[in-house]
PDB file of N, CA and C in Angstrom:
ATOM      1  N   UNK A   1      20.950 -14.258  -0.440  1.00  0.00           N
ATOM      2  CA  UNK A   1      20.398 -14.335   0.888  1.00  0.00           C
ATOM      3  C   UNK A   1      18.989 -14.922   0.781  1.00  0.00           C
ATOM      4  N   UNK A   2      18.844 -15.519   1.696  1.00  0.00           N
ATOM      5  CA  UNK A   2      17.420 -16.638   1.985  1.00  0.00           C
ATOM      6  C   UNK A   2      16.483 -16.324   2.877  1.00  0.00           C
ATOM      7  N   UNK A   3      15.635 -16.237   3.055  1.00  0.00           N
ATOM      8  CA  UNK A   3      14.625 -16.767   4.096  1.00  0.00           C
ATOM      9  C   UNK A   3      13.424 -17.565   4.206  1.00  0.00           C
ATOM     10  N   UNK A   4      13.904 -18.436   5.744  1.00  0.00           N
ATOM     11  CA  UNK A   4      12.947 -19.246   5.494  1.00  0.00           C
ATOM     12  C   UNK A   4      11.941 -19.373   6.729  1.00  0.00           C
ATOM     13  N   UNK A   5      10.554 -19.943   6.933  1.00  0.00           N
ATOM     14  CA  UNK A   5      10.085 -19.590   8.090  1.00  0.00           C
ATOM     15  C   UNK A   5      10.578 -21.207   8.933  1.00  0.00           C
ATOM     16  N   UNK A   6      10.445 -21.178  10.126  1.00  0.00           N
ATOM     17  CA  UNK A   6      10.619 -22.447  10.718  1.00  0.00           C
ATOM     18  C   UNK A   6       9.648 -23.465  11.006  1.00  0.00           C
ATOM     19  N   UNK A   7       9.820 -24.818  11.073  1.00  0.00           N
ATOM     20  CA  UNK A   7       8.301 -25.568  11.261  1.00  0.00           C
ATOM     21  C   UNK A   7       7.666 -24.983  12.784  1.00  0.00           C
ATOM     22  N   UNK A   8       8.398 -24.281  13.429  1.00  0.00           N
ATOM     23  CA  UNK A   8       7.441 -24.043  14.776  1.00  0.00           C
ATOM     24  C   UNK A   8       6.796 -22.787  14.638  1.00  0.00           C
ATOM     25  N   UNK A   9       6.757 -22.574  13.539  1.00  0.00           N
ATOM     26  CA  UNK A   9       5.502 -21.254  12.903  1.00  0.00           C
ATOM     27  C   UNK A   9       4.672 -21.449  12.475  1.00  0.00           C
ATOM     28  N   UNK A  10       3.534 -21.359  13.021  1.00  0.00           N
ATOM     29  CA  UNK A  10       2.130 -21.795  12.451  1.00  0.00           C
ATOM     30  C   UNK A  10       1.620 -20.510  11.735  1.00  0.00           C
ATOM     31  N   UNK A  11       0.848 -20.505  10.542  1.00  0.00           N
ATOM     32  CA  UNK A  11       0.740 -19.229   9.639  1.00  0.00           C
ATOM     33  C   UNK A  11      -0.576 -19.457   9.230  1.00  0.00           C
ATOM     34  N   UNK A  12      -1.266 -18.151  10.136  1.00  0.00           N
ATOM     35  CA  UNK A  12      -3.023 -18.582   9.308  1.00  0.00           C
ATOM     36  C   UNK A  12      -3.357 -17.109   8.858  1.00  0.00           C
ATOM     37  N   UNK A  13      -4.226 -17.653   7.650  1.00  0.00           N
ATOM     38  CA  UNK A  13      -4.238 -16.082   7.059  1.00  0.00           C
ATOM     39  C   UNK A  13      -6.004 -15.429   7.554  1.00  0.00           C
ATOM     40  N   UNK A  14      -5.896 -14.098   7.712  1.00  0.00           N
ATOM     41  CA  UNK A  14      -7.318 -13.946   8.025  1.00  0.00           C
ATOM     42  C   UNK A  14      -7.753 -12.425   7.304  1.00  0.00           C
ATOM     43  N   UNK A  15      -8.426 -12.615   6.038  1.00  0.00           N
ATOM     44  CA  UNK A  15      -8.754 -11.220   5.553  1.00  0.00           C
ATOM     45  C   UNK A  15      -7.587 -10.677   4.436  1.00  0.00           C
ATOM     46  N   UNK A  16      -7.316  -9.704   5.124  1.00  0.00           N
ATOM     47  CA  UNK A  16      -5.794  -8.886   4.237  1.00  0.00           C
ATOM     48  C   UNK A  16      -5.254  -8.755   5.207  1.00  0.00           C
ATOM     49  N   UNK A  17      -4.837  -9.803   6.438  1.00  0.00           N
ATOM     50  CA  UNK A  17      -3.458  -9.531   7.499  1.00  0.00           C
ATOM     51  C   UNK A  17      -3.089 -11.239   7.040  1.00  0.00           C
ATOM     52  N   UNK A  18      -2.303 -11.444   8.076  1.00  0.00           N
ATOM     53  CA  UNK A  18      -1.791 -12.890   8.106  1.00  0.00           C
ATOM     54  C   UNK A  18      -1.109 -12.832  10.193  1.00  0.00           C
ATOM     55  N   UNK A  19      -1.254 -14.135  10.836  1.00  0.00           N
ATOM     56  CA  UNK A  19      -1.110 -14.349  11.621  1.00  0.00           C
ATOM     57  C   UNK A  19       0.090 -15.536  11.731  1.00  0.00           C
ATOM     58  N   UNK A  20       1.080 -14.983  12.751  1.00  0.00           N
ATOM     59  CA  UNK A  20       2.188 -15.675  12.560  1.00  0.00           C
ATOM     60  C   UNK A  20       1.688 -16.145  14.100  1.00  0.00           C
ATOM     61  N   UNK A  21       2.125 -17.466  14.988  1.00  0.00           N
ATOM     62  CA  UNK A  21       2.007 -18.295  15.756  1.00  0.00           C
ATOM     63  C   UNK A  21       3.428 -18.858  16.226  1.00  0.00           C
ATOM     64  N   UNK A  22       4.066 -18.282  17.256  1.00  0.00           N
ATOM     65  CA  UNK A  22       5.502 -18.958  17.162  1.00  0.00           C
ATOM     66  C   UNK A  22       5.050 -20.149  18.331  1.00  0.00           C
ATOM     67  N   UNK A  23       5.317 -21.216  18.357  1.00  0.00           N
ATOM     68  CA  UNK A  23       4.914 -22.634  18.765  1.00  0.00           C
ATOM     69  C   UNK A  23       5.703 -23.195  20.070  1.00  0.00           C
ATOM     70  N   UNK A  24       6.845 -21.955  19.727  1.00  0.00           N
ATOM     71  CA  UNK A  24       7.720 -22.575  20.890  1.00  0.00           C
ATOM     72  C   UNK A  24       7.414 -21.517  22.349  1.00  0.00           C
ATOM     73  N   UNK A  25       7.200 -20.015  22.156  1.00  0.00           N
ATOM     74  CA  UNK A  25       6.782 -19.242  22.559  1.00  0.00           C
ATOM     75  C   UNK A  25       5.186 -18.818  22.932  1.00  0.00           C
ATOM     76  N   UNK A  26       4.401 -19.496  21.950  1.00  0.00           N
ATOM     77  CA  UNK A  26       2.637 -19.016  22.082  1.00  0.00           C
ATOM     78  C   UNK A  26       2.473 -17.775  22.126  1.00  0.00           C
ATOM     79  N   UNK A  27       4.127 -16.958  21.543  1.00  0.00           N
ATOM     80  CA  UNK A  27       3.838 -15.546  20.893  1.00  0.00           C
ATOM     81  C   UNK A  27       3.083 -15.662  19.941  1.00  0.00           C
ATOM     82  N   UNK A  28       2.134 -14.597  19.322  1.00  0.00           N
ATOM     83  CA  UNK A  28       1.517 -14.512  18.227  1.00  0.00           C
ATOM     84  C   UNK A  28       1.507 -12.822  17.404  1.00  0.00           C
ATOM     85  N   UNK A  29       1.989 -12.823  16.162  1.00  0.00           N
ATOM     86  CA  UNK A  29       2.367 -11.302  16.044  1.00  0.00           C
ATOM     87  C   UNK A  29       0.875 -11.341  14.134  1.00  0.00           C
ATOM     88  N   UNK A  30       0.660 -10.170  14.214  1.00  0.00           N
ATOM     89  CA  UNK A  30      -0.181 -10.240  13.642  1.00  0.00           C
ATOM     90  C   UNK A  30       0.422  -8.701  12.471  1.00  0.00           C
ATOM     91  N   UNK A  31       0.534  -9.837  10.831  1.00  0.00           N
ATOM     92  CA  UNK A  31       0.770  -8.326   9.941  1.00  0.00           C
ATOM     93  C   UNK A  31       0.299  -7.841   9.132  1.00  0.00           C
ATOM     94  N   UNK A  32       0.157  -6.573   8.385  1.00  0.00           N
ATOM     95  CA  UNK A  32      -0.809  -6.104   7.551  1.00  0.00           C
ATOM     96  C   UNK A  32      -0.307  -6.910   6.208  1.00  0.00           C
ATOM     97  N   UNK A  33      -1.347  -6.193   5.152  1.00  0.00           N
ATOM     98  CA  UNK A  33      -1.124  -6.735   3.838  1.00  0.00           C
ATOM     99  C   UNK A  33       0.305  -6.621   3.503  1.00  0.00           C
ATOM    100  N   UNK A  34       1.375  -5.763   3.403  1.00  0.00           N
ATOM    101  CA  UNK A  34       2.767  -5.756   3.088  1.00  0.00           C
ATOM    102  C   UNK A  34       3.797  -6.920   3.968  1.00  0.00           C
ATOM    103  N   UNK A  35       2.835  -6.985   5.085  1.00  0.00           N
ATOM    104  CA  UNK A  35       4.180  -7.705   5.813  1.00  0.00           C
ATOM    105  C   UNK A  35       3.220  -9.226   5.355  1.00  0.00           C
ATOM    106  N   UNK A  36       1.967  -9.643   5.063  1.00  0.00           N
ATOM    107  CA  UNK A  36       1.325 -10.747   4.062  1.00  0.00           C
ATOM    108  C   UNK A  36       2.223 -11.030   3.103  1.00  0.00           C
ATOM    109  N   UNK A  37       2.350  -9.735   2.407  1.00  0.00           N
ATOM    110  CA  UNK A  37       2.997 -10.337   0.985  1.00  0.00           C
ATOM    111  C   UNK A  37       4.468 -10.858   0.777  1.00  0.00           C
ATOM    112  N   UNK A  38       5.520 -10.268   1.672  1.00  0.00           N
ATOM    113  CA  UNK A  38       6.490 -10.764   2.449  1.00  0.00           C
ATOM    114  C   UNK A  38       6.726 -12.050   2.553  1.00  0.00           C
ATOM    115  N   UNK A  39       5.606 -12.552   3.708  1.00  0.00           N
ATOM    116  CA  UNK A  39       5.231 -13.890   4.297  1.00  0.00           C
ATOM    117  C   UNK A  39       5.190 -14.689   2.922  1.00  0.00           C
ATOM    118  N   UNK A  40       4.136 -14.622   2.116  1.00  0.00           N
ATOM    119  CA  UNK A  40       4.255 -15.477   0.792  1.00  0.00           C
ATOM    120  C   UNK A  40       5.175 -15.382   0.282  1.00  0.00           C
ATOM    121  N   UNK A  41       6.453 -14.359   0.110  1.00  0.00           N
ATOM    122  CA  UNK A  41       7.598 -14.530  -1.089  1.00  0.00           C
ATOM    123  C   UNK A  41       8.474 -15.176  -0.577  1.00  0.00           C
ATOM    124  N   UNK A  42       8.419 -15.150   1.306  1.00  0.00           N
ATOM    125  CA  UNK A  42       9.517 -15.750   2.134  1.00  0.00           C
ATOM    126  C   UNK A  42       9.099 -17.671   1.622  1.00  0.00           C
ATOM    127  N   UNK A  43       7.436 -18.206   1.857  1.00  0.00           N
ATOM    128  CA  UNK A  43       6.999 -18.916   2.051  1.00  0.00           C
ATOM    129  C   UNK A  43       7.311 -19.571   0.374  1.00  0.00           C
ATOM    130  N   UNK A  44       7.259 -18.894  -0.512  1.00  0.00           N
ATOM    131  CA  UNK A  44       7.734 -19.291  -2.234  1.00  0.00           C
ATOM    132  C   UNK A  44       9.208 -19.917  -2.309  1.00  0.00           C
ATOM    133  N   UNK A  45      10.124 -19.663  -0.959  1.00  0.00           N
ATOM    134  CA  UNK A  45      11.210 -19.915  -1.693  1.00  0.00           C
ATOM    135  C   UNK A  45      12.024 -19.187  -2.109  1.00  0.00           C
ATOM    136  N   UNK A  46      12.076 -17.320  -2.828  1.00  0.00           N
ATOM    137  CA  UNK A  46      12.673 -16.819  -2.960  1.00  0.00           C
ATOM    138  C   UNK A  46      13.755 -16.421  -2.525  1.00  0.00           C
ATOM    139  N   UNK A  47      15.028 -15.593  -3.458  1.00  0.00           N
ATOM    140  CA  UNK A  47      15.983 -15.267  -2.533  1.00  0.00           C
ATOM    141  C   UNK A  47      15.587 -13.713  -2.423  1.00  0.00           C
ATOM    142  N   UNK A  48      16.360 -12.744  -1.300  1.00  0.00           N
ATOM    143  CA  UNK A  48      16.456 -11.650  -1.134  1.00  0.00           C
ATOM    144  C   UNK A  48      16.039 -10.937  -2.912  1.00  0.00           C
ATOM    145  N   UNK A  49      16.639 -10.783  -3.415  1.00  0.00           N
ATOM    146  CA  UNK A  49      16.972  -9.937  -4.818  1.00  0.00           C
ATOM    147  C   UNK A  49      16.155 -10.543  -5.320  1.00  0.00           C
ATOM    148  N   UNK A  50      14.875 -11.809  -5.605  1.00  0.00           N
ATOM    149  CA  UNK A  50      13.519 -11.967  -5.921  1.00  0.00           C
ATOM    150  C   UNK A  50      12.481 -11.181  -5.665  1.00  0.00           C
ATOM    151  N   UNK A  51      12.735 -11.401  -3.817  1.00  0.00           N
ATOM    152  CA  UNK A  51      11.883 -10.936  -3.241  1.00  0.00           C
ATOM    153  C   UNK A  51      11.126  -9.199  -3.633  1.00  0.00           C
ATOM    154  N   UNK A  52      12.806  -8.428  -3.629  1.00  0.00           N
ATOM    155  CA  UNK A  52      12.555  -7.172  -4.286  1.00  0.00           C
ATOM    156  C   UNK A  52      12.344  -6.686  -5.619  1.00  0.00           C
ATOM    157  N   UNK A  53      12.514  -7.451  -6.371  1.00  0.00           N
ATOM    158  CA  UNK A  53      12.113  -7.391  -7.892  1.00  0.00           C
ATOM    159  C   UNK A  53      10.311  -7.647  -7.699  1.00  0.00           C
ATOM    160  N   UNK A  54      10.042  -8.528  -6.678  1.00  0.00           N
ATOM    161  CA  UNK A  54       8.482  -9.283  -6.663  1.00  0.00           C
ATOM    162  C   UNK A  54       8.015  -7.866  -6.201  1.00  0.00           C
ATOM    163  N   UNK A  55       8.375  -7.687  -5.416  1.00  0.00           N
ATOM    164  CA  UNK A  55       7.241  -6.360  -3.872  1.00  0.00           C
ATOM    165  C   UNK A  55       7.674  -4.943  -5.211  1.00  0.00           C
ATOM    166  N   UNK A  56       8.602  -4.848  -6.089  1.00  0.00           N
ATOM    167  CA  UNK A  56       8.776  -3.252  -6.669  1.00  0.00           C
ATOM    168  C   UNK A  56       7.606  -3.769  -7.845  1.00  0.00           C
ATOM    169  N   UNK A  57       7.189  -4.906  -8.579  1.00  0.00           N
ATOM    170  CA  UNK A  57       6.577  -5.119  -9.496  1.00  0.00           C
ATOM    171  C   UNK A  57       4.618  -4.798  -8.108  1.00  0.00           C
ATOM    172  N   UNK A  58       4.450  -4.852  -7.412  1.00  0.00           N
ATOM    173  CA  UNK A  58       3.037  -4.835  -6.472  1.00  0.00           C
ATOM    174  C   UNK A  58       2.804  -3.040  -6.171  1.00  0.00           C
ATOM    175  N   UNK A  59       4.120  -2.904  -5.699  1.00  0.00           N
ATOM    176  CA  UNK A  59       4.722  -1.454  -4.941  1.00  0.00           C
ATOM    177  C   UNK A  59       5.487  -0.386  -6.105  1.00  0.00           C
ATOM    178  N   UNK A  60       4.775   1.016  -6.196  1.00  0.00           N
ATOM    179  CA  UNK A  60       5.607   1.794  -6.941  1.00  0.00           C
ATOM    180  C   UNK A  60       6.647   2.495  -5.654  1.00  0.00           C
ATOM    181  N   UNK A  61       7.672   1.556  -5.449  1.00  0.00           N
ATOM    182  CA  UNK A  61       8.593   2.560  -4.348  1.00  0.00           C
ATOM    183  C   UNK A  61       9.293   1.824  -4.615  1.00  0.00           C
ATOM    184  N   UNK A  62      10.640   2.839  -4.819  1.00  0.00           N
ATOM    185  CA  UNK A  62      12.021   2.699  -5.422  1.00  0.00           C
ATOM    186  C   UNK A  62      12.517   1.144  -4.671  1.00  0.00           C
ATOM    187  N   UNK A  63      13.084   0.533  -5.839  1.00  0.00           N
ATOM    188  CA  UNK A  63      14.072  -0.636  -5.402  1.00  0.00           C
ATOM    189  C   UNK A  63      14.642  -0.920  -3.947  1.00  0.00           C
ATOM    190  N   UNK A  64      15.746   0.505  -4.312  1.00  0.00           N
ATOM    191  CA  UNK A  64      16.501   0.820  -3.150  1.00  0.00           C
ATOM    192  C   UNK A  64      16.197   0.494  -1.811  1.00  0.00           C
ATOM    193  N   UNK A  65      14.817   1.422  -1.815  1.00  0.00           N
ATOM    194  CA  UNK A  65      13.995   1.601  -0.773  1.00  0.00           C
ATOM    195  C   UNK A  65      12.937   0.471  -0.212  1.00  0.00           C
ATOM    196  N   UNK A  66      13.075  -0.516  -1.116  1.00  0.00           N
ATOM    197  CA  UNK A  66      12.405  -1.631  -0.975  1.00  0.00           C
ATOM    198  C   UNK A  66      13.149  -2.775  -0.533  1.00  0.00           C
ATOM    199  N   UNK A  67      14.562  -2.549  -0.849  1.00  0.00           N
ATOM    200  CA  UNK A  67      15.418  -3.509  -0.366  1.00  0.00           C
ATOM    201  C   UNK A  67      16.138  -3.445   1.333  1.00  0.00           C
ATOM    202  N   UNK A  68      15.773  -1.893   1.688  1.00  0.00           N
ATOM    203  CA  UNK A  68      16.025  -1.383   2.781  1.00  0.00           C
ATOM    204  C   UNK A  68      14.980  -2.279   3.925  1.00  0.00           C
ATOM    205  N   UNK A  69      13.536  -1.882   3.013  1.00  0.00           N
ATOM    206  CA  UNK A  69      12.929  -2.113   4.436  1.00  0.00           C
ATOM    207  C   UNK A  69      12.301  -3.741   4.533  1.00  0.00           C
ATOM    208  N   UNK A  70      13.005  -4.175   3.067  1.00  0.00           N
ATOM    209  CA  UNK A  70      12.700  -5.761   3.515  1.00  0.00           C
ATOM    210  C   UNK A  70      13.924  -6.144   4.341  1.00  0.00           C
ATOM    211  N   UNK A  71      15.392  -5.601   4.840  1.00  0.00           N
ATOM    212  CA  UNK A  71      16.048  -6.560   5.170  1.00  0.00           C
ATOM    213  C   UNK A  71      16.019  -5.871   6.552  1.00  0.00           C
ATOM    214  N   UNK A  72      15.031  -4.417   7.223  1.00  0.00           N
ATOM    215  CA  UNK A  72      14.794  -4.280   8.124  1.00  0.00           C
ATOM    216  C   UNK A  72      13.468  -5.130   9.088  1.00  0.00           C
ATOM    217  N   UNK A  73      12.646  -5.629   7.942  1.00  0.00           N
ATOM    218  CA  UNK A  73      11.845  -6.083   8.273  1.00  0.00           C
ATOM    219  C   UNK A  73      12.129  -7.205   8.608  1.00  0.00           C
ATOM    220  N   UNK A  74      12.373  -7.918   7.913  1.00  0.00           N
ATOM    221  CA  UNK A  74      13.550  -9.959   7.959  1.00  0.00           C
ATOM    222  C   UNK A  74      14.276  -9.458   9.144  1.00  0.00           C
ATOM    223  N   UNK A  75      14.947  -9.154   9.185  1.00  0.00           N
ATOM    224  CA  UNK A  75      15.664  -8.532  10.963  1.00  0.00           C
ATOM    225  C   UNK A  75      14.818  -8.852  12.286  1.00  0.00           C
ATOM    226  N   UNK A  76      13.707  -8.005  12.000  1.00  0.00           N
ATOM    227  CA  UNK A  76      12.793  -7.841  13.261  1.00  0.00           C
ATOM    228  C   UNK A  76      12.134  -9.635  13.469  1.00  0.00           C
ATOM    229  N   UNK A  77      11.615 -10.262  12.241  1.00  0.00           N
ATOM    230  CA  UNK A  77      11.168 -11.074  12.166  1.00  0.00           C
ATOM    231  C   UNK A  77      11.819 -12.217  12.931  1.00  0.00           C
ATOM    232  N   UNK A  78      13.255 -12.370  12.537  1.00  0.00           N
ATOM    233  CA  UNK A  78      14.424 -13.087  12.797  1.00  0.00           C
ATOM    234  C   UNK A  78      14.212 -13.012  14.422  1.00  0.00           C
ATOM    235  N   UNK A  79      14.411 -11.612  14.643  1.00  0.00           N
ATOM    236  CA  UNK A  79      14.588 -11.210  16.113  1.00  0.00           C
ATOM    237  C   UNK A  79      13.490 -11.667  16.953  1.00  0.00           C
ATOM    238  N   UNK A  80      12.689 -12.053  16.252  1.00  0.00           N
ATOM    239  CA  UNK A  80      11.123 -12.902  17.137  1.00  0.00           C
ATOM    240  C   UNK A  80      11.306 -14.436  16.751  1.00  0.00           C
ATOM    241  N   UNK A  81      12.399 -14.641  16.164  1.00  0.00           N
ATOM    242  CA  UNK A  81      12.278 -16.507  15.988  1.00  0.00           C
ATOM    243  C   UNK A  81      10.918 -16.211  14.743  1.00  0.00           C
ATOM    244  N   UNK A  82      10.552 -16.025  14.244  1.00  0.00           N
ATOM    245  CA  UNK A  82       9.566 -15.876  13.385  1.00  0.00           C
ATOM    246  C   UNK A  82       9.863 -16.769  11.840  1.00  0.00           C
ATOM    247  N   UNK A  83      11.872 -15.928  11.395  1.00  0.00           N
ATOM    248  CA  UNK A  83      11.904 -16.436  10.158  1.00  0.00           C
ATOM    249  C   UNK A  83      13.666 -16.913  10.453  1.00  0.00           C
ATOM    250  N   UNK A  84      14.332 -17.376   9.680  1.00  0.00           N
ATOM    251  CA  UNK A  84      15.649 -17.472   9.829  1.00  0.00           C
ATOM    252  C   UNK A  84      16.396 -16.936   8.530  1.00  0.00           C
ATOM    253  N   UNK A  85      17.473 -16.454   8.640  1.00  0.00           N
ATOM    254  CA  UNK A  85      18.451 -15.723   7.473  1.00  0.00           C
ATOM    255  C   UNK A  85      19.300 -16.489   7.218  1.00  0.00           C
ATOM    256  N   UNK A  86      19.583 -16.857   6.058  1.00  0.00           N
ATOM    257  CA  UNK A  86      21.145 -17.876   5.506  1.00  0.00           C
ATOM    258  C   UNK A  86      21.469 -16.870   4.660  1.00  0.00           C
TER     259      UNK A  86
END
């Protein structure tokens, strides 16, 4: 599983959040450092099962539990046009 962000996402980083810009909407959703680091593994290219090997090597919280709330999180994201899932 993939994710990728779309060109109508503009992504500026500010501090330890990151600011997502959806282009088609002039929604703008704003996330802390975890949902940052996310943004970069989505933005690297990775697949799903990278991603969670990457965030358990940053994060001492179980795999499992890491794989849960990245594909709850990619969900929500999705659900704002933010990122897309293959």
């Amino acid at each position: 599983m993939k994710y990728q962000i779309p060109q109508t996402v503009f992504i500026q980083e500010i501090d330890d959040e990151i600011i997502l810009l959806d282009t088609t909407t002039q929604e703008y959703f704003s996330l802390n450092e975890v949902g940052k680091n996310i943004i970069d593994l989505i933005s690297e290219n990775l697949t799903k099962d990278e991603m969670v090997e990457e965030l358990s090597n940053i994060y001492e919280v179980d795999r499992i539990q890491i794989e849960k709330d990245l594909i709850n999180f990619a969900k929500l994201l999705e659900e704002k046009g933010l990122i897309t899932i293959d």
